[in-house]
PDB file of N, CA and C in Angstrom:
ATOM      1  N   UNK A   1      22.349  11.477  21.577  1.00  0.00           N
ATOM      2  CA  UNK A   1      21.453  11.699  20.458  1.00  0.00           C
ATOM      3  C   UNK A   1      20.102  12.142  21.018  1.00  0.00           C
ATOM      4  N   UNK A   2      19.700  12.915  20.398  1.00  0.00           N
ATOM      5  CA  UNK A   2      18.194  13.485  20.481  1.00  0.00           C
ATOM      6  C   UNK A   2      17.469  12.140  20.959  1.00  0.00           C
ATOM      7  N   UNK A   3      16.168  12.968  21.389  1.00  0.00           N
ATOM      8  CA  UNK A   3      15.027  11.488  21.590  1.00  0.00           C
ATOM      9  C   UNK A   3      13.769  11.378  19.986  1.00  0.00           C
ATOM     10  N   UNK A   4      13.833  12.590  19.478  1.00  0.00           N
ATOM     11  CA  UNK A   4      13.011  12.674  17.755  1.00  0.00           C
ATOM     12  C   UNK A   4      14.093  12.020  17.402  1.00  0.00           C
ATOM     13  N   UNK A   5      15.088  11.739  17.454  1.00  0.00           N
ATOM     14  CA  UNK A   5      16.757  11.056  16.692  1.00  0.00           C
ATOM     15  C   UNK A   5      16.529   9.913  16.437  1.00  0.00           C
ATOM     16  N   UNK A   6      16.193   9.271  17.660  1.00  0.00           N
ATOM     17  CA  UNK A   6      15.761   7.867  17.944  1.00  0.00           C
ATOM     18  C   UNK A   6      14.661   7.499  17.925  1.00  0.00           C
ATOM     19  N   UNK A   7      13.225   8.010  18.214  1.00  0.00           N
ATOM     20  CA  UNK A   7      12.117   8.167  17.588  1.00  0.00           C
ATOM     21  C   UNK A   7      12.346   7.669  15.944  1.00  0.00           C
ATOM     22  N   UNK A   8      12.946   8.757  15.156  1.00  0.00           N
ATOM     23  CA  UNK A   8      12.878   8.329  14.001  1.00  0.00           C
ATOM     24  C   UNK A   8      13.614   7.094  13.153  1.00  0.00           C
ATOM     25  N   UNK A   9      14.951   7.000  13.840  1.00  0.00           N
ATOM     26  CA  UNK A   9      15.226   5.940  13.334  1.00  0.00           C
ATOM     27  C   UNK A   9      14.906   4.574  14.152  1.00  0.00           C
ATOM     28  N   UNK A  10      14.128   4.119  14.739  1.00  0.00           N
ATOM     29  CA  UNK A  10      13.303   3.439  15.492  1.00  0.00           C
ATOM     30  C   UNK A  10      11.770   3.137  13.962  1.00  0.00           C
ATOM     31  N   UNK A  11      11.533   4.209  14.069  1.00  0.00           N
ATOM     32  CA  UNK A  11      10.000   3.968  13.041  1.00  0.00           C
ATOM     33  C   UNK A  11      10.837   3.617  11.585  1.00  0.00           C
ATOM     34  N   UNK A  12      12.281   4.278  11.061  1.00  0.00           N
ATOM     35  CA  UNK A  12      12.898   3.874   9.938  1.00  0.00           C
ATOM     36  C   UNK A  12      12.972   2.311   9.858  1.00  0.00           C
ATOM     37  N   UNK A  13      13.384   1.804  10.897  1.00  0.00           N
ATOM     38  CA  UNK A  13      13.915   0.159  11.121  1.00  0.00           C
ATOM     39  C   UNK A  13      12.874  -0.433  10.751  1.00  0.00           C
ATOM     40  N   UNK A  14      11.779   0.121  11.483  1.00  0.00           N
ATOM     41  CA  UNK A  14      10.810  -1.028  11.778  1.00  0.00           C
ATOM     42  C   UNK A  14      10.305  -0.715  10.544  1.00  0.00           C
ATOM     43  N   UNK A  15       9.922   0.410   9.885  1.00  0.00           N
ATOM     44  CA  UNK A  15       9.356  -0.066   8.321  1.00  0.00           C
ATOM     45  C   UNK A  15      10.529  -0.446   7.312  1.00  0.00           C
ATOM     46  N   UNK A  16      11.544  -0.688   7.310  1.00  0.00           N
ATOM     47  CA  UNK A  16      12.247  -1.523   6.703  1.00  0.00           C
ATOM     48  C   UNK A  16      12.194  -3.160   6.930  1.00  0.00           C
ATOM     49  N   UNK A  17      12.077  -3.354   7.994  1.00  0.00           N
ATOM     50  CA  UNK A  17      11.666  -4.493   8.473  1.00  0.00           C
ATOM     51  C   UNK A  17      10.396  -5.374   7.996  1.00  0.00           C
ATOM     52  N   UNK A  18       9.356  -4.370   8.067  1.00  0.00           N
ATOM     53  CA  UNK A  18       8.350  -4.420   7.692  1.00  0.00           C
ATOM     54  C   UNK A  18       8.223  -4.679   6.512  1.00  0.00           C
ATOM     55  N   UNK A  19       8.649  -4.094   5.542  1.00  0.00           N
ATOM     56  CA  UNK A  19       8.819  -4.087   4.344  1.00  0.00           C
ATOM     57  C   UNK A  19       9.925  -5.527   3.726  1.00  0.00           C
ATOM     58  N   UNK A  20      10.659  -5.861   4.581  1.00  0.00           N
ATOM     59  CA  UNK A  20      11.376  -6.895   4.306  1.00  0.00           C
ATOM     60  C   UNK A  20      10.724  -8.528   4.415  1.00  0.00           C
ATOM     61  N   UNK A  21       9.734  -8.083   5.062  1.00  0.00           N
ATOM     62  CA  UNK A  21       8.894  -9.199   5.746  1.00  0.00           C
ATOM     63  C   UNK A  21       7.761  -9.186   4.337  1.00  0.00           C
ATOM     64  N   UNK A  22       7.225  -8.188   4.362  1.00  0.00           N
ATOM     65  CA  UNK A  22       6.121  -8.069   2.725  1.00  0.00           C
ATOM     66  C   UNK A  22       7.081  -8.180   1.279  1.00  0.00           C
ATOM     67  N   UNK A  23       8.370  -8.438   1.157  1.00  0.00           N
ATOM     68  CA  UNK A  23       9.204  -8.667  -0.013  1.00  0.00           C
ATOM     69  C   UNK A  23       9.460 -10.405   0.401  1.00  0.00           C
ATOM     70  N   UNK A  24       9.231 -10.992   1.219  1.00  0.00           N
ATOM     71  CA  UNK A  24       9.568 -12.192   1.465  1.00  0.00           C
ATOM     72  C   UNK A  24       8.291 -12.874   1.099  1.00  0.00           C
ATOM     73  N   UNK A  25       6.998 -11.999   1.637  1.00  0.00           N
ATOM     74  CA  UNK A  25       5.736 -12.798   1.407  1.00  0.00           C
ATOM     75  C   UNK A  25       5.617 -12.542  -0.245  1.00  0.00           C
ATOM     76  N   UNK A  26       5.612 -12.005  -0.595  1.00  0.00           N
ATOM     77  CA  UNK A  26       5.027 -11.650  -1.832  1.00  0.00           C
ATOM     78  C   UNK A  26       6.277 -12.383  -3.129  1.00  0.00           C
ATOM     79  N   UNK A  27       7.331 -12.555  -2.335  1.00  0.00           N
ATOM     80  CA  UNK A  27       8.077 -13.696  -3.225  1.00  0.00           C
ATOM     81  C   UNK A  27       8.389 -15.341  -2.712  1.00  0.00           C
ATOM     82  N   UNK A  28       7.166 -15.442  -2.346  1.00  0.00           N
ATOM     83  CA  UNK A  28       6.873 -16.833  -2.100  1.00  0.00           C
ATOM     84  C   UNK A  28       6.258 -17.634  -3.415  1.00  0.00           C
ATOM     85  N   UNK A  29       6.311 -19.258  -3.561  1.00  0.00           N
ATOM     86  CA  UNK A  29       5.925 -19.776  -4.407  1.00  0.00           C
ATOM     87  C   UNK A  29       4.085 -18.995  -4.458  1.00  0.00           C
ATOM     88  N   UNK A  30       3.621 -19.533  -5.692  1.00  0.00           N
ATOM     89  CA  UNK A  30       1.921 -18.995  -5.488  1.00  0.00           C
ATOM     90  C   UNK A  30       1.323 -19.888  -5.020  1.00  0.00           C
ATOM     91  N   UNK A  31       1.394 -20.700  -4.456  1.00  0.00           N
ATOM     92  CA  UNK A  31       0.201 -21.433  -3.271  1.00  0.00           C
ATOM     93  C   UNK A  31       0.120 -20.895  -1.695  1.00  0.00           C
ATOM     94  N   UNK A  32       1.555 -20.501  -1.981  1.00  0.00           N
ATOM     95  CA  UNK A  32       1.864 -20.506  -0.318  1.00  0.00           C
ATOM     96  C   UNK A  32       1.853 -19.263   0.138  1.00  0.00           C
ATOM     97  N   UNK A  33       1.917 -17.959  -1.247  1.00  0.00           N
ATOM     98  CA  UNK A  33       1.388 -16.602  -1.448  1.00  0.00           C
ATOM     99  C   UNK A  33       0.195 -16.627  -1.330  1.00  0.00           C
ATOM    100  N   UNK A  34      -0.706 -17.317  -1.827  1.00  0.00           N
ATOM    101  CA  UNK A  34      -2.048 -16.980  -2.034  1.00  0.00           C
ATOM    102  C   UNK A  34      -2.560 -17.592  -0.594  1.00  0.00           C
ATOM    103  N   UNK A  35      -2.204 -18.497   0.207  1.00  0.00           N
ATOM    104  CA  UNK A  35      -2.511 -18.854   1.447  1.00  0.00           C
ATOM    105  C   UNK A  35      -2.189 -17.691   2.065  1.00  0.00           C
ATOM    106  N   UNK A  36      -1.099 -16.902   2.165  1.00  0.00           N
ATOM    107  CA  UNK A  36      -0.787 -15.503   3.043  1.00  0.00           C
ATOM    108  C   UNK A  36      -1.324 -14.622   2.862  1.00  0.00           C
ATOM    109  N   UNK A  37      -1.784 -14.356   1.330  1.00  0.00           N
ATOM    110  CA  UNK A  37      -2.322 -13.013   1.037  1.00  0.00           C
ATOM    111  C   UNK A  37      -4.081 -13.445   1.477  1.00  0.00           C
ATOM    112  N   UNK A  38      -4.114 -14.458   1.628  1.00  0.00           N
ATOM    113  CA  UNK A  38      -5.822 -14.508   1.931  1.00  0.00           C
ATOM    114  C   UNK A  38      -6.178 -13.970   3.208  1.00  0.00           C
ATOM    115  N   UNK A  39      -4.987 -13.866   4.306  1.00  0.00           N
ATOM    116  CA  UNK A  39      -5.332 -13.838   5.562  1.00  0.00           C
ATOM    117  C   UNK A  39      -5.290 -11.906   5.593  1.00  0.00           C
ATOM    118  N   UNK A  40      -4.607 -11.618   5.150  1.00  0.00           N
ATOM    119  CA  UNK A  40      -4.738 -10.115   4.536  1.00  0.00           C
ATOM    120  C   UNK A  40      -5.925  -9.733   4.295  1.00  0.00           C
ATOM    121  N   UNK A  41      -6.518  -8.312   4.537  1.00  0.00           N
ATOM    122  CA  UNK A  41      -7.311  -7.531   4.247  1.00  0.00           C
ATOM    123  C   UNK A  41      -7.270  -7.274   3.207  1.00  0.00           C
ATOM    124  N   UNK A  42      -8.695  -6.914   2.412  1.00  0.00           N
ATOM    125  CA  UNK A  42      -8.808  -7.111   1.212  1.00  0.00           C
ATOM    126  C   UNK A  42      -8.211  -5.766   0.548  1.00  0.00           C
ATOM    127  N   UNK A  43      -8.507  -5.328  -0.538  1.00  0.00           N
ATOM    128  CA  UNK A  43      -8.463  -3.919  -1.414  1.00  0.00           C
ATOM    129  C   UNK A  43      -9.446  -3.367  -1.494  1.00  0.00           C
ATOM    130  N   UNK A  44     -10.671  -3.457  -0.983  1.00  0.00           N
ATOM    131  CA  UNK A  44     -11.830  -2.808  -0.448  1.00  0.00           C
ATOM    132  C   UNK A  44     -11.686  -2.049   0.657  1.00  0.00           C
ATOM    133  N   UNK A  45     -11.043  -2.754   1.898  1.00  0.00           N
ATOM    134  CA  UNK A  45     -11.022  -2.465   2.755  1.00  0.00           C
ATOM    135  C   UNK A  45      -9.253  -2.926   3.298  1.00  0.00           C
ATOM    136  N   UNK A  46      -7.920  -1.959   2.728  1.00  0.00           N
ATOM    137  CA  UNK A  46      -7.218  -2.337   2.890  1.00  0.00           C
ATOM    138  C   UNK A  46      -6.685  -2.479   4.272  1.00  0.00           C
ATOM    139  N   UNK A  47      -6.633  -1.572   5.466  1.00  0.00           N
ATOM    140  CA  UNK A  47      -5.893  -2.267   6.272  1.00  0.00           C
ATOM    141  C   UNK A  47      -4.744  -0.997   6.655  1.00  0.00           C
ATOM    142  N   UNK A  48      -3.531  -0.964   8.018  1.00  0.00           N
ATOM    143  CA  UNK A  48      -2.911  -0.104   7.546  1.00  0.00           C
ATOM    144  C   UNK A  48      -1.512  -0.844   6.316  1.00  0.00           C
ATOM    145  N   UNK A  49      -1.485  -1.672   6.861  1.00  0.00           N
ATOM    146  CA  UNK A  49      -0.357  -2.806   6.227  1.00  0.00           C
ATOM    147  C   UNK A  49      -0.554  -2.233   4.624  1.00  0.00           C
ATOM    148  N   UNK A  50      -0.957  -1.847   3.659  1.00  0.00           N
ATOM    149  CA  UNK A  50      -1.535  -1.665   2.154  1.00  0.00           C
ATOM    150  C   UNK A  50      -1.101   0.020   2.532  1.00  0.00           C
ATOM    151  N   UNK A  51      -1.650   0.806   3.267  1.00  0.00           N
ATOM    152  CA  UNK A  51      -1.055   2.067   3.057  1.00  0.00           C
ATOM    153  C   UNK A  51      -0.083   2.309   3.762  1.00  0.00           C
ATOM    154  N   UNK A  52       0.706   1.730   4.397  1.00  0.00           N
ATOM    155  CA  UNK A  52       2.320   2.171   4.756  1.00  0.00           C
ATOM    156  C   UNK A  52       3.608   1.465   3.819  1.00  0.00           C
ATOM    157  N   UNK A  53       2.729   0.209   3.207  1.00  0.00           N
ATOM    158  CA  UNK A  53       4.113  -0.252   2.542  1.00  0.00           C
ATOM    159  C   UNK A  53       3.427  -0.766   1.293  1.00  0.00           C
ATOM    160  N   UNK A  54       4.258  -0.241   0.373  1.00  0.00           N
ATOM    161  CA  UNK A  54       4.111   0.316  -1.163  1.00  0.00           C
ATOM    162  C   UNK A  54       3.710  -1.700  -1.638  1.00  0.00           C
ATOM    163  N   UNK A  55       2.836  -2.638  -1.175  1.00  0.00           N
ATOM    164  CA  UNK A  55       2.560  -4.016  -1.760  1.00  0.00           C
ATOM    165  C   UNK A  55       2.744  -3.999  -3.214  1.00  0.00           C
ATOM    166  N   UNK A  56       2.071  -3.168  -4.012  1.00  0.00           N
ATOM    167  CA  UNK A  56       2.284  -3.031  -5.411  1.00  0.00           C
ATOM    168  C   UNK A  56       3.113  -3.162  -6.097  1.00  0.00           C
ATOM    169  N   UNK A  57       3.750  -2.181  -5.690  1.00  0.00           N
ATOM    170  CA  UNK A  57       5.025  -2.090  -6.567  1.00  0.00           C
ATOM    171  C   UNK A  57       6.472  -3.050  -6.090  1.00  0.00           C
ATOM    172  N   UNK A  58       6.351  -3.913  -5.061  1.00  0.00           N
ATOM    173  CA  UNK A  58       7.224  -4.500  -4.088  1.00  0.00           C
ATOM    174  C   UNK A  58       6.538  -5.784  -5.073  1.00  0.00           C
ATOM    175  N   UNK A  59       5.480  -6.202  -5.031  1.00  0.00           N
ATOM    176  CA  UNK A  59       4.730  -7.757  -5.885  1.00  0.00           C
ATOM    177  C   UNK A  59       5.162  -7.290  -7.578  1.00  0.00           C
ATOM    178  N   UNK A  60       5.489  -6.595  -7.814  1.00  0.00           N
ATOM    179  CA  UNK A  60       5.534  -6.238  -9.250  1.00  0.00           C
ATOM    180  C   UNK A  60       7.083  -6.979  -9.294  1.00  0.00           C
ATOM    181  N   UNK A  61       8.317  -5.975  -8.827  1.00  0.00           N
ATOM    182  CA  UNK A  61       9.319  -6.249  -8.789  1.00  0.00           C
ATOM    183  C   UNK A  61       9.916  -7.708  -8.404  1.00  0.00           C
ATOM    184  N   UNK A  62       8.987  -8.285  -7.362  1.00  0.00           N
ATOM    185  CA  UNK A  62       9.204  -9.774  -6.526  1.00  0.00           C
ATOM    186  C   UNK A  62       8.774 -10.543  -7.676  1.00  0.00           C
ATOM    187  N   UNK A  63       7.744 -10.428  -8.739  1.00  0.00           N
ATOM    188  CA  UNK A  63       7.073 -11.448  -9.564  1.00  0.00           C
ATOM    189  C   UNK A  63       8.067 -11.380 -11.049  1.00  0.00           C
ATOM    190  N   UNK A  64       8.412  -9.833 -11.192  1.00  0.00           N
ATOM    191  CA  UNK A  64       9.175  -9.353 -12.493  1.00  0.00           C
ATOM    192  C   UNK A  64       9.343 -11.156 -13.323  1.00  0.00           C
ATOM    193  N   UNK A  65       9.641 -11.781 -12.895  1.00  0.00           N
ATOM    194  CA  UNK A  65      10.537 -12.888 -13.719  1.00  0.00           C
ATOM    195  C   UNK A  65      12.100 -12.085 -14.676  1.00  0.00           C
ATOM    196  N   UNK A  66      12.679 -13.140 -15.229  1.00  0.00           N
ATOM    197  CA  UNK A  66      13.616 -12.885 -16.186  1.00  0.00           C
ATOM    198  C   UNK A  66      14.155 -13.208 -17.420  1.00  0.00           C
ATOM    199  N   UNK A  67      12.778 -13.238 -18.139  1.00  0.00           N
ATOM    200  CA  UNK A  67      12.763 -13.569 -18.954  1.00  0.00           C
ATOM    201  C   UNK A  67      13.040 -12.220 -20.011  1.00  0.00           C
ATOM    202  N   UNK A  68      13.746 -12.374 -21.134  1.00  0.00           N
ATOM    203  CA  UNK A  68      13.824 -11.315 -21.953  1.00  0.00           C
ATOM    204  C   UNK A  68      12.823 -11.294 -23.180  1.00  0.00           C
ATOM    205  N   UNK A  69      12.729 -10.170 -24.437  1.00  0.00           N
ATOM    206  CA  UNK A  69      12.629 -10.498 -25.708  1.00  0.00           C
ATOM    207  C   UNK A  69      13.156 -11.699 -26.340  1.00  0.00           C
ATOM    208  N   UNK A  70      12.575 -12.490 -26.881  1.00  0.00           N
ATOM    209  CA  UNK A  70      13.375 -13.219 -27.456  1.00  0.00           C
ATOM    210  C   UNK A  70      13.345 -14.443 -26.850  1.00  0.00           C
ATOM    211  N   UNK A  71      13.410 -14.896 -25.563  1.00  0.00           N
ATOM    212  CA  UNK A  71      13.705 -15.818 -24.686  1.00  0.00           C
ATOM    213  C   UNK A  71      13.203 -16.701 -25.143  1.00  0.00           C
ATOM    214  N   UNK A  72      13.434 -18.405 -24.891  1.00  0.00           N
ATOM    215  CA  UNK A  72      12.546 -19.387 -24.850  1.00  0.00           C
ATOM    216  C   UNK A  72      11.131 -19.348 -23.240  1.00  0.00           C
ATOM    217  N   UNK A  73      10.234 -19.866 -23.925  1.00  0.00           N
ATOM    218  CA  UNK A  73       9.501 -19.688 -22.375  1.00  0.00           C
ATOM    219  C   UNK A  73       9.539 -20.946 -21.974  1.00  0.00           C
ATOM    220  N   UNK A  74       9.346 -20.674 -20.838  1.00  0.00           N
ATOM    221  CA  UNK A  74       9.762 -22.303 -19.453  1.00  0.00           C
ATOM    222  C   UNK A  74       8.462 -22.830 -20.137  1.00  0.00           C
ATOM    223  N   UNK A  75       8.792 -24.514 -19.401  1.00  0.00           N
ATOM    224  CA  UNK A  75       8.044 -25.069 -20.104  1.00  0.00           C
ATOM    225  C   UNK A  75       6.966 -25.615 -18.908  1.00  0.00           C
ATOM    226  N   UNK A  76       5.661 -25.532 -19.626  1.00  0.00           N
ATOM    227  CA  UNK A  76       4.290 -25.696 -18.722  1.00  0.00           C
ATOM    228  C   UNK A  76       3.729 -26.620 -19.078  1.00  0.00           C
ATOM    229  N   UNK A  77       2.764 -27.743 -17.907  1.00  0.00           N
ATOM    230  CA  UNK A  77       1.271 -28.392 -18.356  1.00  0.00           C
ATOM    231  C   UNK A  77       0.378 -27.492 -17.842  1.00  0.00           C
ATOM    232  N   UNK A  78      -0.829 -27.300 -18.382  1.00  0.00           N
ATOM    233  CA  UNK A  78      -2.107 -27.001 -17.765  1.00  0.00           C
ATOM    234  C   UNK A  78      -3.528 -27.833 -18.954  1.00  0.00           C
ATOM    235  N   UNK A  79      -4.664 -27.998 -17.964  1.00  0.00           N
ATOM    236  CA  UNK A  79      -5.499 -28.853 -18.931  1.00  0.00           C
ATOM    237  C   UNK A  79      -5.693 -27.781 -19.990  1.00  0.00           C
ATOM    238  N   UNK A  80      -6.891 -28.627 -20.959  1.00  0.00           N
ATOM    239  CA  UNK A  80      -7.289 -28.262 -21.684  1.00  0.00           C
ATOM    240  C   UNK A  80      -8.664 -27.568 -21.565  1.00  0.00           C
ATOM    241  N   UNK A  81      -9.393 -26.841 -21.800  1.00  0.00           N
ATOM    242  CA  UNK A  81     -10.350 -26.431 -21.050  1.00  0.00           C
ATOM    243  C   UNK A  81     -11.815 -26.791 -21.973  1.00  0.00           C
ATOM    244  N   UNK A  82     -12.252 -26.970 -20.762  1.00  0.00           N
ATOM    245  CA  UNK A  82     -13.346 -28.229 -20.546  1.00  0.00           C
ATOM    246  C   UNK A  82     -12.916 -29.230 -21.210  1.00  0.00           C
ATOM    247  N   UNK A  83     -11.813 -30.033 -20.862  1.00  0.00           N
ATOM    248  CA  UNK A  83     -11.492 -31.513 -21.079  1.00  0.00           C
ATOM    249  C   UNK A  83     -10.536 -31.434 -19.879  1.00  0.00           C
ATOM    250  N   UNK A  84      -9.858 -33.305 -19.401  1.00  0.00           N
ATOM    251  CA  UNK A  84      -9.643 -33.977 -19.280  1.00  0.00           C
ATOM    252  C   UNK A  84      -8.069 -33.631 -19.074  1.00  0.00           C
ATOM    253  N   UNK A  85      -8.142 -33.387 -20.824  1.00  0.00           N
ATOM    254  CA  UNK A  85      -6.636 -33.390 -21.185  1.00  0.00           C
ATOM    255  C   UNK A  85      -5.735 -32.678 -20.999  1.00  0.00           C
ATOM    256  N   UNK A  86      -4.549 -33.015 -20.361  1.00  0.00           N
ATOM    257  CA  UNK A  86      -3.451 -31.829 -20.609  1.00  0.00           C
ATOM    258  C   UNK A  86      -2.481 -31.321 -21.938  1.00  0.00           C
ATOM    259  N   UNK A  87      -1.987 -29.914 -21.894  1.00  0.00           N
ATOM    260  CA  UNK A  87      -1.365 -30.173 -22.902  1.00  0.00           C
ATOM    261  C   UNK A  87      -0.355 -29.272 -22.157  1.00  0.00           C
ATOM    262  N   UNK A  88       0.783 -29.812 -22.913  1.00  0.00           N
ATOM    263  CA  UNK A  88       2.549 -29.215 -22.610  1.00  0.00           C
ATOM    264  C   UNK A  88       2.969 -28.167 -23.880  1.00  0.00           C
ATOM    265  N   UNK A  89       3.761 -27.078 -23.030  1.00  0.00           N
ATOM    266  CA  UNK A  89       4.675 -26.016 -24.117  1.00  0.00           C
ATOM    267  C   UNK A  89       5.288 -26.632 -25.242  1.00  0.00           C
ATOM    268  N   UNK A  90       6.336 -27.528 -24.477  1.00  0.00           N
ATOM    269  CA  UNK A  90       7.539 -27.957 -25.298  1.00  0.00           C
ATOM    270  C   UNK A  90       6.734 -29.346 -26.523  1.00  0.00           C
ATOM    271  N   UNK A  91       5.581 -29.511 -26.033  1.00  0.00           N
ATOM    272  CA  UNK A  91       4.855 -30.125 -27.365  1.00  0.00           C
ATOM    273  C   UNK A  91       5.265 -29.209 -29.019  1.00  0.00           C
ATOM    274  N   UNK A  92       5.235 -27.881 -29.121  1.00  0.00           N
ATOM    275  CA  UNK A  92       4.380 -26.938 -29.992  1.00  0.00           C
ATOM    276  C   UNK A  92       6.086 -26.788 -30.241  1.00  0.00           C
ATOM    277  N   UNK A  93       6.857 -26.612 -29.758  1.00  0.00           N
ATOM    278  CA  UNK A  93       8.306 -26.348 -29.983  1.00  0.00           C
ATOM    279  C   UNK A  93       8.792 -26.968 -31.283  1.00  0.00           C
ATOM    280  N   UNK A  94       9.491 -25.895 -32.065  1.00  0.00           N
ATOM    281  CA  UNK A  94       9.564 -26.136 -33.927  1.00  0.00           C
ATOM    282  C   UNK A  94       8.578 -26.717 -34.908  1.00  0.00           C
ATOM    283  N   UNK A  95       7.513 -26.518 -33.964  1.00  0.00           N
ATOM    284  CA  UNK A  95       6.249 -27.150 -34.942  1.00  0.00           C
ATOM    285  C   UNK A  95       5.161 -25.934 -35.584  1.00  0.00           C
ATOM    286  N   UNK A  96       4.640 -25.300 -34.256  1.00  0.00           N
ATOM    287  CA  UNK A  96       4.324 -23.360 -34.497  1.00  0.00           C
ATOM    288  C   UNK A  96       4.119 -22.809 -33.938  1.00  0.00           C
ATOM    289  N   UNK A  97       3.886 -21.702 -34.399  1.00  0.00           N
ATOM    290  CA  UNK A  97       4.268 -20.678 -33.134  1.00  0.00           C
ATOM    291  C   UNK A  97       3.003 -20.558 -32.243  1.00  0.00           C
ATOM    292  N   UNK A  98       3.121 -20.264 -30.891  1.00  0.00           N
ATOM    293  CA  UNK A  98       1.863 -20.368 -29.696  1.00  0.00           C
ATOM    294  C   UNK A  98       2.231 -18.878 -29.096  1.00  0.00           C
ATOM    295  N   UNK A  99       0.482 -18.489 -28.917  1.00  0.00           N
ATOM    296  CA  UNK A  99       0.598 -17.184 -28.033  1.00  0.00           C
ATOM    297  C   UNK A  99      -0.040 -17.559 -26.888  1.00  0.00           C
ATOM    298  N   UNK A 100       0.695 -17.004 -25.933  1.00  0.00           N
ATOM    299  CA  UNK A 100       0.579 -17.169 -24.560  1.00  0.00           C
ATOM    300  C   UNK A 100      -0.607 -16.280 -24.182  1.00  0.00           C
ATOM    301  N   UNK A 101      -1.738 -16.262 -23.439  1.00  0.00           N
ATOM    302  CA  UNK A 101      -3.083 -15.096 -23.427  1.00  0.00           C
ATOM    303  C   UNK A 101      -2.962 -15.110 -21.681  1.00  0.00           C
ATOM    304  N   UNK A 102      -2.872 -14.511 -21.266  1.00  0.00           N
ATOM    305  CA  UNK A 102      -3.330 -14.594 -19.740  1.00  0.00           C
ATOM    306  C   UNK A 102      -3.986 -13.532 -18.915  1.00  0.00           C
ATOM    307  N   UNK A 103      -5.541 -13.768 -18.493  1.00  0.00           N
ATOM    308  CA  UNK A 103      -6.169 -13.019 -18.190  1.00  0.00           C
ATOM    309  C   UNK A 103      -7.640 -13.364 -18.933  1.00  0.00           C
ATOM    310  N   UNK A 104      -8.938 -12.765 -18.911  1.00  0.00           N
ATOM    311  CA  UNK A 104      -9.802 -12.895 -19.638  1.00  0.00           C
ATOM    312  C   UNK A 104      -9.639 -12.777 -21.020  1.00  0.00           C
ATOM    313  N   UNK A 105     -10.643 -14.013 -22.008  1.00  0.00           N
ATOM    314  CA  UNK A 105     -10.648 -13.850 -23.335  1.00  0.00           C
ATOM    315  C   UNK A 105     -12.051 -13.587 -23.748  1.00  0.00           C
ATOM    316  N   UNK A 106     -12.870 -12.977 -22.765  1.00  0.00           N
ATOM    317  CA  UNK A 106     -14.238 -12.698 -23.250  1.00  0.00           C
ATOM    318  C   UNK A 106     -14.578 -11.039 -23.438  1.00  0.00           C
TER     319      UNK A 106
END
């Protein structure tokens, strides 16, 4: 075989590899994601790691969930904000209906 032959599939491996390694991080629980992705270069200043392997669209697909139309949603605590208190999903279940907001409400 050529030596560009092996050259190339040499750089093929290793960004598959590469890429197998950033589909593993990025489908980690989120504590243990957000501990990895901190050590990462930011999006200011990405790095080459951000322009050789597509993070975006690899965290999109890794996070997707599977939930459908229609679905019941898993059931959550988180407090109440500015209190104390927590409150649970499966509280509100056949009682009324709850919209889920995530992201800024200002």
């Amino acid at each position: 075989m050529k030596l560009w032959k092996k050259i190339l599939i040499g750089f093929f491996t290793a960004y598959l590899l590469l890429a197998a390694v950033v589909w593993i991080v990025v489908s980690l629980p989120p504590a243990r994601f957000a501990a990895v992705i901190a050590k990462l270069p930011t999006s200011e200043k990405p790095g080459m790691l951000f322009m050789v392997v597509p993070i975006g669209p690899l965290m999109m697909l890794a996070r997707a969930g599977h939930l459908r139309p229609g679905d019941m949603a898993p059931d959550f605590r988180l407090p109440v904000l500015h209190s104390q208190e927590m409150v649970q999903l499966a509280s509100f279940r056949g009682q009324k209906p709850v919209a889920l907001v995530f992201g800024s409400y200002t």
